[in-house]
PDB file of N, CA and C in Angstrom:
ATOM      1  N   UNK A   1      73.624   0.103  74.486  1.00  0.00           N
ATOM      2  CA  UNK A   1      72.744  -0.771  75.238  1.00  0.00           C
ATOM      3  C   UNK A   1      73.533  -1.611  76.247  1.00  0.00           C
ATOM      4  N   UNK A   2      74.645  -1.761  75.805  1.00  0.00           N
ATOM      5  CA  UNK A   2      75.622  -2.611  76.845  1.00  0.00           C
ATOM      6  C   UNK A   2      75.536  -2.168  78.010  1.00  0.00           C
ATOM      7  N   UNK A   3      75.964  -0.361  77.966  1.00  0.00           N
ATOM      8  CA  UNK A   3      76.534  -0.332  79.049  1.00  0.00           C
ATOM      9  C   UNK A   3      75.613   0.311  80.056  1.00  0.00           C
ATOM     10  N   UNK A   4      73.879   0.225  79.763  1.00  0.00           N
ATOM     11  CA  UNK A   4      72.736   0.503  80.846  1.00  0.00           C
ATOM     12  C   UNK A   4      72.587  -0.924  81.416  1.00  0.00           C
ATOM     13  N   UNK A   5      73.259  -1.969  80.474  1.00  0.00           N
ATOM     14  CA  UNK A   5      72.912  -3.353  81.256  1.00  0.00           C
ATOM     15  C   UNK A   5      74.043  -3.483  82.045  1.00  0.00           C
ATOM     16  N   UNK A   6      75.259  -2.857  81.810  1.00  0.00           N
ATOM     17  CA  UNK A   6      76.392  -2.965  82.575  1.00  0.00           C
ATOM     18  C   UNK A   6      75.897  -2.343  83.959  1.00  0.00           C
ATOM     19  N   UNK A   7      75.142  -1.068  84.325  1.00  0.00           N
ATOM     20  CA  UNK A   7      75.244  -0.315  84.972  1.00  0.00           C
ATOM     21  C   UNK A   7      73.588  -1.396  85.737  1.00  0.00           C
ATOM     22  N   UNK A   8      73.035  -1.706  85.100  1.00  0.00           N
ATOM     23  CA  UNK A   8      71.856  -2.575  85.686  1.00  0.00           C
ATOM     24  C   UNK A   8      72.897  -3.600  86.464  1.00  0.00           C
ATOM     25  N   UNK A   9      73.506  -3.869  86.688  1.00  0.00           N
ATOM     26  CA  UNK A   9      73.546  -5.340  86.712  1.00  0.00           C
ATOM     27  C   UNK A   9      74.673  -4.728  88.538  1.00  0.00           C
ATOM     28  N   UNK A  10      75.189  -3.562  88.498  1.00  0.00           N
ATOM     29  CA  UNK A  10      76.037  -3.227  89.344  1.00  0.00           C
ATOM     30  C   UNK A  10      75.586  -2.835  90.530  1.00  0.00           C
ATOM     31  N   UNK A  11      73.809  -1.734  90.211  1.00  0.00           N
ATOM     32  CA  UNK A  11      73.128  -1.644  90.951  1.00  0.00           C
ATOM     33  C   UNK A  11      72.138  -1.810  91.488  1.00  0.00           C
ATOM     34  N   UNK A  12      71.673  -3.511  91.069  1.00  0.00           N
ATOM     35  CA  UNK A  12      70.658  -4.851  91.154  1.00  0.00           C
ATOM     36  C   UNK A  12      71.530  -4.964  93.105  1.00  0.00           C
ATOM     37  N   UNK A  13      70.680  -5.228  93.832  1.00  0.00           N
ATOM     38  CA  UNK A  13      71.657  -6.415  94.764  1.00  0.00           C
ATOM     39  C   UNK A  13      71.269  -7.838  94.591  1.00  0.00           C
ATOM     40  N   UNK A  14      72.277  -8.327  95.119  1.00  0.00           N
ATOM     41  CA  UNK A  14      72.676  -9.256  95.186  1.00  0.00           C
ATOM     42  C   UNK A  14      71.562 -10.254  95.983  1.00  0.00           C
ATOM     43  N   UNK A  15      70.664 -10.730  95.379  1.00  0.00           N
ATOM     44  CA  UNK A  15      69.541 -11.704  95.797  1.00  0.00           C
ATOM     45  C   UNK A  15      68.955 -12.392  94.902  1.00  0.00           C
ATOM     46  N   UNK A  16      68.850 -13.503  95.362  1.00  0.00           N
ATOM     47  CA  UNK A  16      68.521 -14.875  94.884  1.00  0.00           C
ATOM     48  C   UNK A  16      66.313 -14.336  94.605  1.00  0.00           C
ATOM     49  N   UNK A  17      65.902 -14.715  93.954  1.00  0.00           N
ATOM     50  CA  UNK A  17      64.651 -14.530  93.911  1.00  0.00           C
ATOM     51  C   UNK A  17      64.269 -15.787  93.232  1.00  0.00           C
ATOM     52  N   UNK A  18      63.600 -16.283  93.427  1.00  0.00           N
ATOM     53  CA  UNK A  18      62.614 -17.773  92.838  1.00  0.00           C
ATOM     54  C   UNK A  18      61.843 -17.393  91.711  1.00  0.00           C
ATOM     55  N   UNK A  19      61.613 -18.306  90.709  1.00  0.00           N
ATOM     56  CA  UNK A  19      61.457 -18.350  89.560  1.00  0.00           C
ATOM     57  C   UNK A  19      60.140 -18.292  89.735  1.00  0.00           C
ATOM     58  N   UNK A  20      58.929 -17.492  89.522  1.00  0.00           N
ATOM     59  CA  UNK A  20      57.645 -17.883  89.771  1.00  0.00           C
ATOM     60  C   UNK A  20      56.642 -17.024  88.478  1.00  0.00           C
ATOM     61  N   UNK A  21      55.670 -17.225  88.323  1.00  0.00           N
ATOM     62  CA  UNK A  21      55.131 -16.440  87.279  1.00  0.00           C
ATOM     63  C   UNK A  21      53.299 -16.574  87.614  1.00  0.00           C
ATOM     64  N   UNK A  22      52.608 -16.260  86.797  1.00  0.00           N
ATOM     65  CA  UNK A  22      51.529 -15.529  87.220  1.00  0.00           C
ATOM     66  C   UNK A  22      50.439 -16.689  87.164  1.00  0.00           C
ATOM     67  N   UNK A  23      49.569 -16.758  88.046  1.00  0.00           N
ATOM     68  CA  UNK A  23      48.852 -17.296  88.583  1.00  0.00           C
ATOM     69  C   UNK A  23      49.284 -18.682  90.092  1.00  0.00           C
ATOM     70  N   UNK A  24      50.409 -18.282  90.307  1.00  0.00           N
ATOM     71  CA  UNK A  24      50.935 -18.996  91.138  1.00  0.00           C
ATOM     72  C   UNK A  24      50.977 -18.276  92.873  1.00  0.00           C
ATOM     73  N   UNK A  25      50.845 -19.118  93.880  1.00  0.00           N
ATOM     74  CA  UNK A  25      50.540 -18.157  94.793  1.00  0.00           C
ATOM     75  C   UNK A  25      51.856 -18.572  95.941  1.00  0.00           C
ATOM     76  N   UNK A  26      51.608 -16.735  95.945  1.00  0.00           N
ATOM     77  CA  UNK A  26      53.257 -16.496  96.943  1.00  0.00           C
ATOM     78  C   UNK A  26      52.720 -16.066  98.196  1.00  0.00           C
ATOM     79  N   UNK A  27      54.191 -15.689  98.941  1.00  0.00           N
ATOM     80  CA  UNK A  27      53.936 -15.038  99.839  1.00  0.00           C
ATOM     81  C   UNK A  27      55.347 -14.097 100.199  1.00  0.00           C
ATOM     82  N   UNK A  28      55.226 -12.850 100.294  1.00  0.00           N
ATOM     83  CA  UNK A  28      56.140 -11.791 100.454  1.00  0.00           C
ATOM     84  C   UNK A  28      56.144 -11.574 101.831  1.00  0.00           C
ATOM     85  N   UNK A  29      57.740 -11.625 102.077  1.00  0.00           N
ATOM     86  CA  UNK A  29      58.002 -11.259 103.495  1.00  0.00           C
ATOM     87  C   UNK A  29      58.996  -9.761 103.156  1.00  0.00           C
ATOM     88  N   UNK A  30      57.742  -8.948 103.827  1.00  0.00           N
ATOM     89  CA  UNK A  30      58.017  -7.558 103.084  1.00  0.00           C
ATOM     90  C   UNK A  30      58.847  -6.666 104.522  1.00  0.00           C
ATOM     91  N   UNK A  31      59.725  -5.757 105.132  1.00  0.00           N
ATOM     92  CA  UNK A  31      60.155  -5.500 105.437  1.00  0.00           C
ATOM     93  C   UNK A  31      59.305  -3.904 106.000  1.00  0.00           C
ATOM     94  N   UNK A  32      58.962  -3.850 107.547  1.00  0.00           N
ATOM     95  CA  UNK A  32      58.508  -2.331 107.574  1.00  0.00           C
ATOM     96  C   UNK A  32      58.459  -1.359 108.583  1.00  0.00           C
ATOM     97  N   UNK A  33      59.208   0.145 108.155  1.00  0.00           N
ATOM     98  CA  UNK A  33      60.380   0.173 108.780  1.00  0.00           C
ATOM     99  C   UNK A  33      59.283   1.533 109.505  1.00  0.00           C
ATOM    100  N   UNK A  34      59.029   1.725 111.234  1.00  0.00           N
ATOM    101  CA  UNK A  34      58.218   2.400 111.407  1.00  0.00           C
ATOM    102  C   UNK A  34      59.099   3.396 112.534  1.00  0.00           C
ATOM    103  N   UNK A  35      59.480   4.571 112.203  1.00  0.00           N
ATOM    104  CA  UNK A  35      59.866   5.382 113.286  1.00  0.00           C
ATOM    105  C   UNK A  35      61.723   4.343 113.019  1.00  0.00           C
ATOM    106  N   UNK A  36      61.124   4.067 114.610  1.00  0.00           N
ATOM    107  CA  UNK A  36      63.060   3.363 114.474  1.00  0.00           C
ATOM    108  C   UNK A  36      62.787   1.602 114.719  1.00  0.00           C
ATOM    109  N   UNK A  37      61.831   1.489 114.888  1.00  0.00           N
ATOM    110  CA  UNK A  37      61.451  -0.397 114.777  1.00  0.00           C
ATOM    111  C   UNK A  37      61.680  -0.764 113.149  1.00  0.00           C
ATOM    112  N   UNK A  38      61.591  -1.883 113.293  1.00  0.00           N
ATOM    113  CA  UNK A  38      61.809  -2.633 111.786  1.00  0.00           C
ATOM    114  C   UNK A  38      61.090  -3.716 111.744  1.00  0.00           C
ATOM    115  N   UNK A  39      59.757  -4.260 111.316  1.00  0.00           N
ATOM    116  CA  UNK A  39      59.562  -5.703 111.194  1.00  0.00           C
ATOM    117  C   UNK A  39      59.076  -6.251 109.924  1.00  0.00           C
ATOM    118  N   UNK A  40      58.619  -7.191 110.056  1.00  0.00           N
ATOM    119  CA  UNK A  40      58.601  -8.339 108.501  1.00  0.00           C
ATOM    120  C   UNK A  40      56.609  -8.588 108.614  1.00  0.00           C
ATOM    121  N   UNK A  41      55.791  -8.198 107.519  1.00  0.00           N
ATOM    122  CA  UNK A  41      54.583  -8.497 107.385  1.00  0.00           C
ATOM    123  C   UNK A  41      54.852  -9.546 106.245  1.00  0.00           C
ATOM    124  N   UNK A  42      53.853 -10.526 106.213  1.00  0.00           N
ATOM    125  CA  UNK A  42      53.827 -11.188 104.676  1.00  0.00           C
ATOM    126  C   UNK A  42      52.604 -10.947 104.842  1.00  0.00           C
ATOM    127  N   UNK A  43      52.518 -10.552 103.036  1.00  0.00           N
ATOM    128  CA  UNK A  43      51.358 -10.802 102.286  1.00  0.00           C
ATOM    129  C   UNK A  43      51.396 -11.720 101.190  1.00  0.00           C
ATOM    130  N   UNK A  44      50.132 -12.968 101.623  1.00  0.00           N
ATOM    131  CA  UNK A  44      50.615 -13.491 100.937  1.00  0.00           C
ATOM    132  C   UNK A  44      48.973 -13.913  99.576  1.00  0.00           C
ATOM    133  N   UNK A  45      49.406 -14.188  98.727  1.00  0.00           N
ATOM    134  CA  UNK A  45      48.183 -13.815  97.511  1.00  0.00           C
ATOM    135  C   UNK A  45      48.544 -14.653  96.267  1.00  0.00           C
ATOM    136  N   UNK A  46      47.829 -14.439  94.930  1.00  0.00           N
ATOM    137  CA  UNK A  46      48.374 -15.236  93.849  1.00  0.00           C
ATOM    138  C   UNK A  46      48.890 -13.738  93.019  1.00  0.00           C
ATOM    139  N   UNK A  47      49.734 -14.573  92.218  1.00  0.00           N
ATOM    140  CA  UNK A  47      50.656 -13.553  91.435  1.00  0.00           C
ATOM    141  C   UNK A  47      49.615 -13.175  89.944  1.00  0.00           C
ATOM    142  N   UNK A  48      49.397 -11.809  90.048  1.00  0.00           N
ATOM    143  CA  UNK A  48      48.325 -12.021  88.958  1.00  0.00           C
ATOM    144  C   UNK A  48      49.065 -11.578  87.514  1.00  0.00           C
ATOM    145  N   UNK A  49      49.995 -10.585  87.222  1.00  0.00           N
ATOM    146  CA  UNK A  49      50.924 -10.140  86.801  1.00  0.00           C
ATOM    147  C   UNK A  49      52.804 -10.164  86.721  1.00  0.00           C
ATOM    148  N   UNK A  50      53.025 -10.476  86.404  1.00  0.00           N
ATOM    149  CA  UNK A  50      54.791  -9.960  86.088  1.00  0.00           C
ATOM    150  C   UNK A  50      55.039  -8.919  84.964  1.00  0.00           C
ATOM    151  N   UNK A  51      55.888  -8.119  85.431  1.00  0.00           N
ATOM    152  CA  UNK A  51      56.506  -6.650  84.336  1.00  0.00           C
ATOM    153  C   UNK A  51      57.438  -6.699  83.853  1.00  0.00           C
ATOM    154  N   UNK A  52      58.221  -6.524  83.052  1.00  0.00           N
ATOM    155  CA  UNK A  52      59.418  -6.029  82.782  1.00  0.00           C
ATOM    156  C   UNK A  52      59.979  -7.390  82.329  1.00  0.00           C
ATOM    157  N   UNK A  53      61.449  -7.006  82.308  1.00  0.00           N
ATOM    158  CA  UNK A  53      62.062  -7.973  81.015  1.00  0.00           C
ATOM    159  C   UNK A  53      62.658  -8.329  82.251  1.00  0.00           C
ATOM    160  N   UNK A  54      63.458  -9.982  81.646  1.00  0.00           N
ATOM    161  CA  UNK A  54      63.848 -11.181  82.854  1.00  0.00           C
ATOM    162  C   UNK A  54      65.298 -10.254  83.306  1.00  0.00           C
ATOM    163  N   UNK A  55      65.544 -10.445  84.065  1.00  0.00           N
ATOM    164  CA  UNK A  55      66.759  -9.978  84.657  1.00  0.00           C
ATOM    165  C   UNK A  55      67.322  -8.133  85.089  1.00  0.00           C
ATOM    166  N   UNK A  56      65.959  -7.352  84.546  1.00  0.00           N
ATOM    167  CA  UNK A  56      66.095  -5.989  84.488  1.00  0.00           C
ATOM    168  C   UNK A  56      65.865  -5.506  85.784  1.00  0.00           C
ATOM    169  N   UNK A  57      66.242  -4.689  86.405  1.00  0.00           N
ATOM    170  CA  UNK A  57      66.278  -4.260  87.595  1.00  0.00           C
ATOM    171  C   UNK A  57      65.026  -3.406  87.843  1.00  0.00           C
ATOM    172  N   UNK A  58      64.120  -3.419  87.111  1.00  0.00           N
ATOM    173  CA  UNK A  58      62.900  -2.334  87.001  1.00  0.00           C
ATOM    174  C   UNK A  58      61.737  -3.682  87.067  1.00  0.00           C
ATOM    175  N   UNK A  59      61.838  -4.677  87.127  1.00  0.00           N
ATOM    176  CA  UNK A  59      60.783  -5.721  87.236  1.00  0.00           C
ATOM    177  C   UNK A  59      60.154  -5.909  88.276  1.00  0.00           C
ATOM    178  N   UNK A  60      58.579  -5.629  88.078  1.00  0.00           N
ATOM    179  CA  UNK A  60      57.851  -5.536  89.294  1.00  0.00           C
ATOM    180  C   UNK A  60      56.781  -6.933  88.659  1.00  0.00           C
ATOM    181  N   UNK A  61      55.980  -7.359  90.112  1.00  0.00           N
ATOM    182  CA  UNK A  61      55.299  -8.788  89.963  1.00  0.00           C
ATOM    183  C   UNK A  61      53.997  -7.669  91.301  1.00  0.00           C
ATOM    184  N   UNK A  62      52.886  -8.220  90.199  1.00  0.00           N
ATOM    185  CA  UNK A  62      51.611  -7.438  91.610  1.00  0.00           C
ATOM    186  C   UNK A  62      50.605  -8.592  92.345  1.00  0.00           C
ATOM    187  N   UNK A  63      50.547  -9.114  92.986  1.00  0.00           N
ATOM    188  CA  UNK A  63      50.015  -9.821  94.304  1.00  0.00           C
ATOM    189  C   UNK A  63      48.633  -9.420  94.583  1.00  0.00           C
ATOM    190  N   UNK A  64      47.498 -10.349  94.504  1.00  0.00           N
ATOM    191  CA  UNK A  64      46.356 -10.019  94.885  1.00  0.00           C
ATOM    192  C   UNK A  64      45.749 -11.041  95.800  1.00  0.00           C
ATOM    193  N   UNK A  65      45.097 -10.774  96.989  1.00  0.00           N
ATOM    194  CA  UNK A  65      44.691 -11.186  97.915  1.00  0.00           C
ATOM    195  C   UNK A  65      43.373 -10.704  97.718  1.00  0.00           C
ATOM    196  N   UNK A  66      42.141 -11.895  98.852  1.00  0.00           N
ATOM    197  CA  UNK A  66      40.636 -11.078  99.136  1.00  0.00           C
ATOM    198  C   UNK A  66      41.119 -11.191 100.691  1.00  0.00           C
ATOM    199  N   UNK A  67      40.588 -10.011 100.958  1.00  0.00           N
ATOM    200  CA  UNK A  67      40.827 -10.097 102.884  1.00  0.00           C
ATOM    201  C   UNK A  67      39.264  -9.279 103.454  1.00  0.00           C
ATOM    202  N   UNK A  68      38.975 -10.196 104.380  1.00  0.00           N
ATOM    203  CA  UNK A  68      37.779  -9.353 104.024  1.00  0.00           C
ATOM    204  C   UNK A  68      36.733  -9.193 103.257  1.00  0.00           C
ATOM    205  N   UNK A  69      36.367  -9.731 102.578  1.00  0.00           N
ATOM    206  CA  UNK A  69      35.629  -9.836 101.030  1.00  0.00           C
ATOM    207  C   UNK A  69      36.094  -8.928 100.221  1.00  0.00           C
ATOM    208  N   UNK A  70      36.937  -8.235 100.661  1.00  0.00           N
ATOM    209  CA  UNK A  70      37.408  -7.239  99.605  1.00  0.00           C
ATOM    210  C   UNK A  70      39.080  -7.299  98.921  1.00  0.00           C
ATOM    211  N   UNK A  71      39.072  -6.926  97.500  1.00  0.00           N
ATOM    212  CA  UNK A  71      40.038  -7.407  97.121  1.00  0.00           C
ATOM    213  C   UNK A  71      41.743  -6.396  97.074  1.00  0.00           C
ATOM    214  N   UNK A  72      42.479  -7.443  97.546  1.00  0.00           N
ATOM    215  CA  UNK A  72      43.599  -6.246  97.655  1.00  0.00           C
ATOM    216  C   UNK A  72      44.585  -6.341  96.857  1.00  0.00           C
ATOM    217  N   UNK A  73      44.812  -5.685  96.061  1.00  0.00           N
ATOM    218  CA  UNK A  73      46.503  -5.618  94.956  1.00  0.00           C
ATOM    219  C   UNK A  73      47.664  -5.025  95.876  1.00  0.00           C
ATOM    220  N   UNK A  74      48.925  -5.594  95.051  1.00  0.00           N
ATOM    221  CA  UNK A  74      49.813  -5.390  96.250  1.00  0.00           C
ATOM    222  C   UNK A  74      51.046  -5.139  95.046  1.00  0.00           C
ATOM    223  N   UNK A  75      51.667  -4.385  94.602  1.00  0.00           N
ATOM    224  CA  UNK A  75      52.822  -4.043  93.193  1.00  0.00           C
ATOM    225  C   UNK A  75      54.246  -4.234  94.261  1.00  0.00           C
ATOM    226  N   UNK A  76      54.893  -4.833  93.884  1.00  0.00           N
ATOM    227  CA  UNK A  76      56.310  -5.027  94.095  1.00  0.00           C
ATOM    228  C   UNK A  76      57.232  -4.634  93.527  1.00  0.00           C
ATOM    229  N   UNK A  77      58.672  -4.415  93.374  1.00  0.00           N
ATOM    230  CA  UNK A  77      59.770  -4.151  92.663  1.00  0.00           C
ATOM    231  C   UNK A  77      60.738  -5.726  92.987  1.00  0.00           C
ATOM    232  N   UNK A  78      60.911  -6.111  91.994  1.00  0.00           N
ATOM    233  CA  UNK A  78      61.064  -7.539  92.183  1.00  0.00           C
ATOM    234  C   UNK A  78      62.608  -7.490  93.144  1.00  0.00           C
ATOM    235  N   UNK A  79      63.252  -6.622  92.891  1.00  0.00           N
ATOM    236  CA  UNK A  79      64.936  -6.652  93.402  1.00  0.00           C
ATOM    237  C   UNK A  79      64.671  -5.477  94.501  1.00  0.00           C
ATOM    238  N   UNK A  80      63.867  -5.445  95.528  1.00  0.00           N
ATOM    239  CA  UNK A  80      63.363  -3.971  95.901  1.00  0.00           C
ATOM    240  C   UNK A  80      64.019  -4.897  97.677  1.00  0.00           C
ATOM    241  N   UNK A  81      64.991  -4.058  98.049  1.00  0.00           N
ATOM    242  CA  UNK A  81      66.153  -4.199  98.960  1.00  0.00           C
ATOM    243  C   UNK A  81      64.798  -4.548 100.675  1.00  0.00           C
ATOM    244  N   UNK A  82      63.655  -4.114 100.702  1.00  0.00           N
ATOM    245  CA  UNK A  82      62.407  -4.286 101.503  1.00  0.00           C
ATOM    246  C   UNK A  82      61.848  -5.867 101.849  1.00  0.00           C
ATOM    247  N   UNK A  83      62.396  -6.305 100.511  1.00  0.00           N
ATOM    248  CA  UNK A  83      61.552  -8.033 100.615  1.00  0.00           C
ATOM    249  C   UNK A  83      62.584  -8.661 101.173  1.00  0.00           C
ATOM    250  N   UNK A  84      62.435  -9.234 102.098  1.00  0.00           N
ATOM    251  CA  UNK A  84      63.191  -9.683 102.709  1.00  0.00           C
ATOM    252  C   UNK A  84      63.422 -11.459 101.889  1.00  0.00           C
ATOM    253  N   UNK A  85      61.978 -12.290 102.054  1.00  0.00           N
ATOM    254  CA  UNK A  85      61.785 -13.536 101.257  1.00  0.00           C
ATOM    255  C   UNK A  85      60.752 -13.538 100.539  1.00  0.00           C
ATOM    256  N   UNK A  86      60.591 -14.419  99.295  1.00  0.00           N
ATOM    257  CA  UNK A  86      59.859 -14.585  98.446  1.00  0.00           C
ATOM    258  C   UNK A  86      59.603 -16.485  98.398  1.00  0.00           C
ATOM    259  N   UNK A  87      58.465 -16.478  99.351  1.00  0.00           N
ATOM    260  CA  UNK A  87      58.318 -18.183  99.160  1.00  0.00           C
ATOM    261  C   UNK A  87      56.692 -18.103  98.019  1.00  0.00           C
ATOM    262  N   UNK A  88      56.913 -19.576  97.202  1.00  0.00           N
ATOM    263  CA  UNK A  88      55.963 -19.973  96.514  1.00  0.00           C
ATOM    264  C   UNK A  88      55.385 -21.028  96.895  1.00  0.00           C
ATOM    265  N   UNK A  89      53.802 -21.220  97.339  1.00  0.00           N
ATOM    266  CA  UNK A  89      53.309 -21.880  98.309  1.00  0.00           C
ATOM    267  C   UNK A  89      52.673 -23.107  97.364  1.00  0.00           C
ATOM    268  N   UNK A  90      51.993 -22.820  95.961  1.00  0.00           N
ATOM    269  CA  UNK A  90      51.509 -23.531  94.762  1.00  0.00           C
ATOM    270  C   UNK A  90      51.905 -23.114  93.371  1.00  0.00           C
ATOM    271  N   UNK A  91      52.130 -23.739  92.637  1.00  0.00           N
ATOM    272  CA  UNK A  91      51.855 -23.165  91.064  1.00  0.00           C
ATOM    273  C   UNK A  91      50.832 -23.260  90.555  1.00  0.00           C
ATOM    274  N   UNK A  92      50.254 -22.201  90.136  1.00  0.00           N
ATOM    275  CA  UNK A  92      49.465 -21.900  89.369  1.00  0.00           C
ATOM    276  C   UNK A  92      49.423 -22.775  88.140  1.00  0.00           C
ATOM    277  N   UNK A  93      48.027 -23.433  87.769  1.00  0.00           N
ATOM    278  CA  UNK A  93      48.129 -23.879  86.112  1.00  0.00           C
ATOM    279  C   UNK A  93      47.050 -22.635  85.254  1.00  0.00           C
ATOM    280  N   UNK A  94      47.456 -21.591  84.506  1.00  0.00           N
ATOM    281  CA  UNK A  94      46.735 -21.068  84.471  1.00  0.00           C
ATOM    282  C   UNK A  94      47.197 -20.637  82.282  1.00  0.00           C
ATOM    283  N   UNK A  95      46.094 -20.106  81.495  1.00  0.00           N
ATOM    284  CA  UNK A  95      46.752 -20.027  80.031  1.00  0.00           C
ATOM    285  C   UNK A  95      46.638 -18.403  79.715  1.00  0.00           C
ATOM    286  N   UNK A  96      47.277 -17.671  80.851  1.00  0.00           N
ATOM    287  CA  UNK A  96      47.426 -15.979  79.815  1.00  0.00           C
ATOM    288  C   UNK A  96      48.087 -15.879  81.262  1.00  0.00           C
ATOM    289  N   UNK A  97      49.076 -14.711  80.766  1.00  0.00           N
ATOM    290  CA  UNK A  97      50.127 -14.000  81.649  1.00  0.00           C
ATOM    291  C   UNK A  97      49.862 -12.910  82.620  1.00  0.00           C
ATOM    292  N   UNK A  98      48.148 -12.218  82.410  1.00  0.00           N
ATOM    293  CA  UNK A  98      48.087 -11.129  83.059  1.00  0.00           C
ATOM    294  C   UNK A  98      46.427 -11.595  83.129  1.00  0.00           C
ATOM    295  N   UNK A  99      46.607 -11.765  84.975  1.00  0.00           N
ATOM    296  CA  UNK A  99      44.785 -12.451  85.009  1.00  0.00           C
ATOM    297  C   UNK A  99      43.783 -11.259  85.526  1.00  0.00           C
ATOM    298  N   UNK A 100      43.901 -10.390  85.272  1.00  0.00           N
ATOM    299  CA  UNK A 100      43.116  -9.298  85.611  1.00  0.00           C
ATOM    300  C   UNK A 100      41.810  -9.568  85.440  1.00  0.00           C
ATOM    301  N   UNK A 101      41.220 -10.913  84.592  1.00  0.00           N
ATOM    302  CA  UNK A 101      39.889 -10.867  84.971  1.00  0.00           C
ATOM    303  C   UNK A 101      39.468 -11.510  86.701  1.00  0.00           C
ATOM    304  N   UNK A 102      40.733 -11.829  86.929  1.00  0.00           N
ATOM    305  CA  UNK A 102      40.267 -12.252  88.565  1.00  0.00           C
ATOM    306  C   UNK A 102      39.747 -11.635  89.355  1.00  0.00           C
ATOM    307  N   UNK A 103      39.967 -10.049  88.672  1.00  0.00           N
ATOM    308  CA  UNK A 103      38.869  -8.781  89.878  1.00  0.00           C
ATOM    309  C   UNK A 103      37.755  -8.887  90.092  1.00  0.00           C
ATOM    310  N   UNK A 104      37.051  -9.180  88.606  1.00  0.00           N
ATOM    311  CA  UNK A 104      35.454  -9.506  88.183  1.00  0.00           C
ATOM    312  C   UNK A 104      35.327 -10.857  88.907  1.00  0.00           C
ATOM    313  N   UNK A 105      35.673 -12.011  88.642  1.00  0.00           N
ATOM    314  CA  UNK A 105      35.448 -12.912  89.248  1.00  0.00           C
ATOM    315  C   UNK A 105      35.635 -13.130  90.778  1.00  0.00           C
ATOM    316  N   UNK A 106      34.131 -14.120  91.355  1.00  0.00           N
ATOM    317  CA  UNK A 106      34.408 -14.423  92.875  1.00  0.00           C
ATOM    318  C   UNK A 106      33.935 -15.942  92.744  1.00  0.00           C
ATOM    319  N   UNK A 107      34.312 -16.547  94.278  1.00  0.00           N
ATOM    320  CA  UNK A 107      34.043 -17.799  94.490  1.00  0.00           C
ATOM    321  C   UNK A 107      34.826 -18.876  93.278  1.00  0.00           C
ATOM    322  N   UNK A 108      33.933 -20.055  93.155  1.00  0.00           N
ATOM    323  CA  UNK A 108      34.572 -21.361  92.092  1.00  0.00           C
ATOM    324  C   UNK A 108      35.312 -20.639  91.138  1.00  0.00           C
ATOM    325  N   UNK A 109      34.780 -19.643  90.546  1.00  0.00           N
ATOM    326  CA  UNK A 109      34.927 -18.755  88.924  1.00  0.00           C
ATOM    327  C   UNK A 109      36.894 -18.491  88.832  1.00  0.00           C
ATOM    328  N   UNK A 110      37.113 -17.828  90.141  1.00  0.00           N
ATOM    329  CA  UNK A 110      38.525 -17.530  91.068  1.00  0.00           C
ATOM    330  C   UNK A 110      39.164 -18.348  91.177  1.00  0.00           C
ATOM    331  N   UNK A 111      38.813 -19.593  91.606  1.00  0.00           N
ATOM    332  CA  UNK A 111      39.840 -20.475  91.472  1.00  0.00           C
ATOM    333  C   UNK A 111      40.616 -20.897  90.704  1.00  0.00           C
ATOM    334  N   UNK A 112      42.311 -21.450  91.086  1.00  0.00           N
ATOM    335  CA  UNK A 112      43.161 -21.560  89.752  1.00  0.00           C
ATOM    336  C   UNK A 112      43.951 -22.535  90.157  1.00  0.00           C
ATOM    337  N   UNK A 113      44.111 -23.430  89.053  1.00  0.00           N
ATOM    338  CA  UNK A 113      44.070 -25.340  89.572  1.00  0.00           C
ATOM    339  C   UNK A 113      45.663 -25.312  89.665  1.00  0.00           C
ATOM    340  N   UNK A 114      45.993 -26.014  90.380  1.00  0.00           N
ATOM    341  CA  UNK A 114      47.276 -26.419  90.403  1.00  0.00           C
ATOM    342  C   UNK A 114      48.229 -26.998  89.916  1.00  0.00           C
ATOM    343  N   UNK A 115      49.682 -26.573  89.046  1.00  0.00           N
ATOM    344  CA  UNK A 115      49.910 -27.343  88.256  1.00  0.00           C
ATOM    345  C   UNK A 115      50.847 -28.380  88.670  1.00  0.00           C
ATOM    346  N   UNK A 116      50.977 -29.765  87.711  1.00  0.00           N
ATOM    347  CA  UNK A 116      51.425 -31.071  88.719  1.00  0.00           C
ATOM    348  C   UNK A 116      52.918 -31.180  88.043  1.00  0.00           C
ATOM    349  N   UNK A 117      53.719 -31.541  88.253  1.00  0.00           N
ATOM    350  CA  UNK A 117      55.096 -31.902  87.991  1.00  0.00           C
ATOM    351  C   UNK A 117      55.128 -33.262  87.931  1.00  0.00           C
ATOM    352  N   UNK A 118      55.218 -33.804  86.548  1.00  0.00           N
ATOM    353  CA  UNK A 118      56.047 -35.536  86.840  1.00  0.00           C
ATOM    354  C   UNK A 118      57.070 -35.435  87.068  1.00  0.00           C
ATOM    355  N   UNK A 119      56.849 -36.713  88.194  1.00  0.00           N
ATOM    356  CA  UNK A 119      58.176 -37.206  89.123  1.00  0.00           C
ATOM    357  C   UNK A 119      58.943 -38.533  88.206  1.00  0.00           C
ATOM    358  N   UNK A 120      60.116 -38.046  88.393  1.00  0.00           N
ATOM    359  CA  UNK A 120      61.212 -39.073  87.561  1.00  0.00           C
ATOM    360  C   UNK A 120      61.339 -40.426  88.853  1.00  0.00           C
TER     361      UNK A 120
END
């Protein structure tokens, strides 16, 4: 087991990613590479999901937006060399790790309150 984490850890790059978890809303500055141009879209949405174990190079986080009235999922690879930045715009206060009932739900029902930090 050591040495798949040895070999994880060699061919992770080297990027800082922000600590964020699910129901909190981001925004991905995703990288996209067309012909021979290159530019940066963000999408930006609440985090409805996180995968995989902390530090594993296989950890994906999926992003859902409504655009349109219609709803869009968006799956990431958390260390995926494409994202250029990962900003977090609110935290989520939310009590389960995987909000998939947010598909079913629209309007007030959707909403997800913000959580507050005491200040020292």
């Amino acid at each position: 087991m050591e040495a798949v984490n040895f070999v994880e850890q060699q061919l992770r790059p080297e990027t800082s990613v922000p600590d964020f978890r699910a129901g909190d809303n981001v925004s991905v500055h995703y990288k996209i590479i067309e012909g021979g141009k290159e530019r940066i879209q963000i999408f930006k949405g609440n985090v409805i999901q996180v995968k995989g174990a902390k530090g594993s190079h296989t950890r994906t986080f999926t992003v859902r937006k409504v655009s349109g009235g219609v709803g869009v999922e968006r799956i990431f690879p958390m260390y995926s060399p494409n994202i250029a930045k990962i900003e977090i715009n609110k935290h989520g206060r939310v009590r389960r790790s995987k909000l998939f009932y947010l598909r079913k739900v629209s309007g007030k029902k959707a909403r997800i309150k913000e959580r507050r930090f005491l200040k020292k």
